[in-house]
Protein backbone atom coordinates (compact mmCIF):
# COMPACT_ATOMS: atom_id res chain seq x y z
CA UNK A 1 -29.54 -17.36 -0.35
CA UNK A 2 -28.95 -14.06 -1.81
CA UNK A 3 -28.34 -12.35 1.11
CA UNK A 4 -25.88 -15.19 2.20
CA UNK A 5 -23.97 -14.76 -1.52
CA UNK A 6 -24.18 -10.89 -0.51
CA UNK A 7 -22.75 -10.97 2.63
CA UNK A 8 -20.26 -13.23 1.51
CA UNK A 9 -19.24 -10.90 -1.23
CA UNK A 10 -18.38 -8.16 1.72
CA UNK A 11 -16.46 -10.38 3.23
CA UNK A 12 -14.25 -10.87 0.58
CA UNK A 13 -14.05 -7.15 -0.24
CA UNK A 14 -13.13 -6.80 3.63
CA UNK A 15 -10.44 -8.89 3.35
CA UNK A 16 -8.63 -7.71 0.37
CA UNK A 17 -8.93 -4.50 1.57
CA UNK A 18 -7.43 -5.48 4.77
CA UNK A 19 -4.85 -6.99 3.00
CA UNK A 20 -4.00 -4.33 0.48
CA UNK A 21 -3.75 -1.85 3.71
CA UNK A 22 -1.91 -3.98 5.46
CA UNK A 23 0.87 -4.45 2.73
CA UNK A 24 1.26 -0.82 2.01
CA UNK A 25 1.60 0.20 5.71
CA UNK A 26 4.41 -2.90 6.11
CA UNK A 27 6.17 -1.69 2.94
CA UNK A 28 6.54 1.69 3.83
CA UNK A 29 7.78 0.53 7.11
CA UNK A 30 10.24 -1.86 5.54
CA UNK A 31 11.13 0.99 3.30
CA UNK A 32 11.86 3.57 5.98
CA UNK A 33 13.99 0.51 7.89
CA UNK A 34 16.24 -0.27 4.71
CA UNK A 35 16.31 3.59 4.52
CA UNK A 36 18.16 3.10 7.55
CA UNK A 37 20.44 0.23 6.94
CA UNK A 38 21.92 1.89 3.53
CA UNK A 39 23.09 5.36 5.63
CA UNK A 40 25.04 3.36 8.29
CA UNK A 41 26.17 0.76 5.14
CA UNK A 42 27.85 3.22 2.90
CA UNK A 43 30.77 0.62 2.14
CA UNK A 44 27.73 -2.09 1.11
CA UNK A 45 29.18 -5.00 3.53
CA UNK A 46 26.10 -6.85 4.05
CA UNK A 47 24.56 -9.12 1.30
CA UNK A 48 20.75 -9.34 0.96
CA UNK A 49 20.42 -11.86 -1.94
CA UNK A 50 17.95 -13.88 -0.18
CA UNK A 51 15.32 -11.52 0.02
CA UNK A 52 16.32 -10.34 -2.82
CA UNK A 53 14.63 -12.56 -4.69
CA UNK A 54 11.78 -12.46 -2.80
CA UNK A 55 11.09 -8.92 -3.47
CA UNK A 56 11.68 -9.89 -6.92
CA UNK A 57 8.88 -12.07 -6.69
CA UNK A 58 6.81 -9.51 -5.06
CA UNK A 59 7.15 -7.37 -7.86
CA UNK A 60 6.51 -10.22 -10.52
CA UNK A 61 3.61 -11.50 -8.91
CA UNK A 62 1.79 -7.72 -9.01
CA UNK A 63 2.90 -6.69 -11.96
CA UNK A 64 1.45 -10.46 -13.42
CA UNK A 65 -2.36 -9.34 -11.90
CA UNK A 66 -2.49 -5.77 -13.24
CA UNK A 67 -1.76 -7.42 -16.75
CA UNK A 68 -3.93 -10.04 -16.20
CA UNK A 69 -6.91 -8.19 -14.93
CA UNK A 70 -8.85 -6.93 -17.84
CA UNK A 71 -9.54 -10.30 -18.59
CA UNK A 72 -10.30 -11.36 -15.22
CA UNK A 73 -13.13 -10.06 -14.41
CA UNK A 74 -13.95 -7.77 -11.01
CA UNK A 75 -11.24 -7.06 -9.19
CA UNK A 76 -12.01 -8.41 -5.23
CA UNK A 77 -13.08 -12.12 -6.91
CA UNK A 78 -10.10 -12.28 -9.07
CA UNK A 79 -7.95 -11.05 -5.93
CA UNK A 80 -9.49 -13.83 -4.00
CA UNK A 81 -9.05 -16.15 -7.06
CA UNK A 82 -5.45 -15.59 -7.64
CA UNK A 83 -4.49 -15.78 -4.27
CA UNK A 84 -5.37 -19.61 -4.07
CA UNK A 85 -3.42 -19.88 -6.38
CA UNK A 86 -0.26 -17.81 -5.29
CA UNK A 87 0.00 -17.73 -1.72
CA UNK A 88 2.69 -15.05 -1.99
CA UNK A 89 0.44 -12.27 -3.88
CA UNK A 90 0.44 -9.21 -1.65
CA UNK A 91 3.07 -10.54 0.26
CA UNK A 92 5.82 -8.06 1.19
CA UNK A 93 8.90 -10.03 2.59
CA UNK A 94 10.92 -8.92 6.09
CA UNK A 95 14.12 -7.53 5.69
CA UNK A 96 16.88 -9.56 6.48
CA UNK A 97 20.57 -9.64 5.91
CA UNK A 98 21.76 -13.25 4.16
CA UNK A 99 22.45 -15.35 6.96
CA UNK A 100 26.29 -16.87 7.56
CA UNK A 101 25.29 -20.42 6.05
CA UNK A 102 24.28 -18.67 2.94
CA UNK A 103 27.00 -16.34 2.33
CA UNK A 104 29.49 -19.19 3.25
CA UNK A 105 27.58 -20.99 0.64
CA UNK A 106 27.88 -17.97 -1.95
CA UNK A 107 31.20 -18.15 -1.45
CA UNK A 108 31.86 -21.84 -1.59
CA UNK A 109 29.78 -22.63 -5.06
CA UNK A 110 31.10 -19.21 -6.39
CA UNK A 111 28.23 -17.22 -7.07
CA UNK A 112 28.33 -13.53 -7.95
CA UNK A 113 26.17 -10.67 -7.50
CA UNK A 114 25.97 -10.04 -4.40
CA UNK A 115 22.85 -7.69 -3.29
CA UNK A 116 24.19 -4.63 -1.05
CA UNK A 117 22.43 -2.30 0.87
CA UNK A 118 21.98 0.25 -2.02
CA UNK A 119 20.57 -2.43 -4.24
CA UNK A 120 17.85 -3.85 -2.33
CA UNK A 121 16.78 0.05 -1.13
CA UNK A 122 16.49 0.24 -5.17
CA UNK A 123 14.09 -3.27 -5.08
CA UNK A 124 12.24 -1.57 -2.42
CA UNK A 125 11.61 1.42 -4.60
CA UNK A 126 10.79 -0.98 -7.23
CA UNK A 127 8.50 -2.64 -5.06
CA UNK A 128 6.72 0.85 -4.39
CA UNK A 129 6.08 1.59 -7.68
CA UNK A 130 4.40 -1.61 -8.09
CA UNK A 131 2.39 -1.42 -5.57
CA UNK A 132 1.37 1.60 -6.35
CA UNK A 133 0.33 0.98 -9.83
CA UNK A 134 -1.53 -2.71 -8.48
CA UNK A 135 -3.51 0.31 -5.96
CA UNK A 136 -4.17 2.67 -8.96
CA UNK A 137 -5.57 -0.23 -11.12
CA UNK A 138 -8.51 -0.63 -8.71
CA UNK A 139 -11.20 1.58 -9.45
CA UNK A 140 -12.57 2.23 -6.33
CA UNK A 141 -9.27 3.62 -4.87
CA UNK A 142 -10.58 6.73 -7.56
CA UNK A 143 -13.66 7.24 -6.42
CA UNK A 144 -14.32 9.58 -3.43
CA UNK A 145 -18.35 10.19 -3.95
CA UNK A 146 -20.43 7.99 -1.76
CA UNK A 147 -21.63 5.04 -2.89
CA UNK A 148 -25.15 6.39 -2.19
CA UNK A 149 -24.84 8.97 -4.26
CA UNK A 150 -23.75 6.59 -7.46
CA UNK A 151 -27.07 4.72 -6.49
CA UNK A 152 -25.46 1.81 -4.38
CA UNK A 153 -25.96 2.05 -0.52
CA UNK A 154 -23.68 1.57 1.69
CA UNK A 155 -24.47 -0.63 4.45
CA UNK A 156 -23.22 0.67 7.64
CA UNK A 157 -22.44 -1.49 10.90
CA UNK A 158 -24.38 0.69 12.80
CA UNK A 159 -26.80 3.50 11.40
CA UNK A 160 -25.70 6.17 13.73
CA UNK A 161 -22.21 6.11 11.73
CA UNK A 162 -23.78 7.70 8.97
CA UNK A 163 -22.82 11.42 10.88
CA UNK A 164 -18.94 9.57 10.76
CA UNK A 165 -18.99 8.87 7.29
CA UNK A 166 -20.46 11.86 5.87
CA UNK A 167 -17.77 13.84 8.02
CA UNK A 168 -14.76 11.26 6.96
CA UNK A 169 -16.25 11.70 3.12
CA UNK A 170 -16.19 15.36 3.76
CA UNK A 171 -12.31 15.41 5.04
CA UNK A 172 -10.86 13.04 2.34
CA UNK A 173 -12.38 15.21 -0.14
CA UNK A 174 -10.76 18.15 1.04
CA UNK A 175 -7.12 16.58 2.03
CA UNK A 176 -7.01 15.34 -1.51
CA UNK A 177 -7.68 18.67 -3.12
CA UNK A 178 -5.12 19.93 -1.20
CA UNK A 179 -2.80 17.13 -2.02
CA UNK A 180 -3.00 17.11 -5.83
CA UNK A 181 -2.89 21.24 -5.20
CA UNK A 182 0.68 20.02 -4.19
CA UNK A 183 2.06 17.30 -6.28
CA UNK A 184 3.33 19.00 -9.82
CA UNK A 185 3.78 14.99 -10.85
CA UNK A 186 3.26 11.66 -9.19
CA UNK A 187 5.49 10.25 -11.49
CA UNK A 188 8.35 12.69 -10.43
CA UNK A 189 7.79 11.97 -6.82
CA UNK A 190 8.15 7.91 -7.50
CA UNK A 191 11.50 8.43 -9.96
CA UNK A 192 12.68 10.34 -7.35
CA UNK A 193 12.14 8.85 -4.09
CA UNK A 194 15.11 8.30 -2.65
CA UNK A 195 16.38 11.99 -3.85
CA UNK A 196 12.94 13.45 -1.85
CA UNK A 197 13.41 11.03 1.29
CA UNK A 198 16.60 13.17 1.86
CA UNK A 199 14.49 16.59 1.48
CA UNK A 200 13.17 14.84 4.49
CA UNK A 201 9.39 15.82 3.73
CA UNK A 202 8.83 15.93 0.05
CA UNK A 203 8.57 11.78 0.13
CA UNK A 204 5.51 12.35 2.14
CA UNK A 205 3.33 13.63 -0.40
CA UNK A 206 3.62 10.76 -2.24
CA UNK A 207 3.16 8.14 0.97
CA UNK A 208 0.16 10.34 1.59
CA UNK A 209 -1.06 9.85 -1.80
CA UNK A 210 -1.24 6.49 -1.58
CA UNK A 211 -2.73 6.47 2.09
CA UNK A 212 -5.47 8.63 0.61
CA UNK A 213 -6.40 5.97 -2.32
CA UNK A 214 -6.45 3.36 0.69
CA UNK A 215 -8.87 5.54 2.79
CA UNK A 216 -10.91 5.80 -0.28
CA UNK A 217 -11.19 2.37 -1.04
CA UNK A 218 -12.51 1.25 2.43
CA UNK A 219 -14.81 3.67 2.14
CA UNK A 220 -16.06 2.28 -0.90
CA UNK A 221 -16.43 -1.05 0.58
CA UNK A 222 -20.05 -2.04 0.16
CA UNK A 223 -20.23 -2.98 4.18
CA UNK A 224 -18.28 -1.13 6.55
CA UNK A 225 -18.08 -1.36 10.21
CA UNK A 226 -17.49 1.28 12.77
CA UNK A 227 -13.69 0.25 13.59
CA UNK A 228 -13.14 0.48 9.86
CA UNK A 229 -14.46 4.12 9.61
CA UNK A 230 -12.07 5.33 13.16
CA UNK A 231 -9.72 3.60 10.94
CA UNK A 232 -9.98 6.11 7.93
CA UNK A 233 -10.77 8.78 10.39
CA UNK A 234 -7.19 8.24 12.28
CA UNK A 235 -5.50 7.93 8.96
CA UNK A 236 -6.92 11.23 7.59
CA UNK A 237 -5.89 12.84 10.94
CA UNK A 238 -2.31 11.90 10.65
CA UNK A 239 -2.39 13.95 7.23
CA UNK A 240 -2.28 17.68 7.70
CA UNK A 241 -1.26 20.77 5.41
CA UNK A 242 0.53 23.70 6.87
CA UNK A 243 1.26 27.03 4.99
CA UNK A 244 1.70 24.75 1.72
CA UNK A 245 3.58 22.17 3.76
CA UNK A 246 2.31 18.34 4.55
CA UNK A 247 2.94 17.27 7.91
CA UNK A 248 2.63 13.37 8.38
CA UNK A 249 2.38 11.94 12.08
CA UNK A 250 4.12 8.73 12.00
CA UNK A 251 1.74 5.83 12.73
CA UNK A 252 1.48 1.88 11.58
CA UNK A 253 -2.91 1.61 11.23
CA UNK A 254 -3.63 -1.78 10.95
CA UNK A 255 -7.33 -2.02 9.15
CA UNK A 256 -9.47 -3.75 11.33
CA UNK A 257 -11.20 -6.72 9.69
């Protein structure tokens, strides 16, 4: 029975995780598409106010957990709690411009307000810097020792890994030295986003930030298989530093769960 409640436990943990990952990599990939849609929009013809407010609930439903969560106990069972509850947590919405039955209905009920191109780039932003904080809230994002060393064993898929996950321990370690060696502020890079997307790198260090609290927290995962650990590898790999310079290979990882 114990090892059934402990096994079940991972399980849980694997799929948050999988499900954090898998949000950040789709919202950065909706980001970079808006991105997109604003430079070839710059007289803001198309209307977004559907997912608009779907972003908006995004943002709400986040922002609602990190408050929530010192009183909720562990984070992974109060992810798994919540979600019952709101099917939407962790849910980033597709892009989409408002279809012609809906702006014809706008139009015909006279609303006003409409959501341009500029405007939802600034929800996806918004949505960033949620997400970000709901990632920074979680402990284990922080912590890059091994669990071993902290007294809790990791239990490894298979026990020739452990060469892997000393070596993926090893490189996260170093690429986040070199990272924060970097960044003068986090909080510059986010208030400044869109400014730094035009730099055309300087965005980066902040996506890589973030990819670098994800790699962290799967490896803090109490199992972890040996798909999981090529996944951290891969995403490490992508991230490299060049005469002070971060070069990011494009790539969408999905976490294997």
């Amino acid at each position: 029975m114990v090892k059934f409640g402990r096994e079940l436990k991972s399980d849980l943990e694997m799929i948050y995780v999988g499900q954090l990952c898998l949000s950040w990599e789709f919202l950065q990939w909706q980001y970079e598409k808006v991105f997109e849609i604003w430079e070839s929009d710059p007289y803001g013809l198309r209307q977004y106010n559907e997912v608009a407010g779907e972003f908006q609930q995004f943002q709400v439903l986040l922002q609602r957990f990190i408050e929530n969560e010192p009183f909720q106990g562990p984070r992974v069972e109060n992810y798994i709690k919540n979600r019952c509850v709101m099917r939407y947590l962790l849910q980033v919405p597709v892009i989409r411009e408002d279809s012609k039955e809906r702006k014809k209905a706008r139009k015909r009920d006279g609303e006003s307000g409409t959501i341009t191109s500029d405007m939802i780039l600034e929800m996806l932003e918004e949505s960033i810097r949620t997400i970000w904080r709901f990632i920074r809230a979680d402990k284990y994002t922080h912590n890059l020792l091994p669990k071993s060393r902290r007294g809790m064993e990791i239990e490894l898929q298979d026990p020739a890994d452990s060469e892997l996950l000393v070596k993926v321990q090893t490189e996260l370690q170093t690429k986040d030295k070199r990272l924060k060696d970097l960044l003068r502020s986090g909080s510059c890079i986010l208030k400044k986003l869109r400014k730094h997307h035009e730099d055309g790198s300087d965005h980066l260090h902040f996506f890589s930030q973030v990819d670098l609290r994800l790699v962290s927290r799967a490896l803090n995962m109490s199992r972890i298989t040996t798909d999981q650990l090529v996944w951290c590898h891969n995403k490490l790999s992508r991230i490299n530093f060049v005469k002070r310079k971060i070069h990011v290979e494009p790539s969408f990882l999905l976490f294997p769960c």
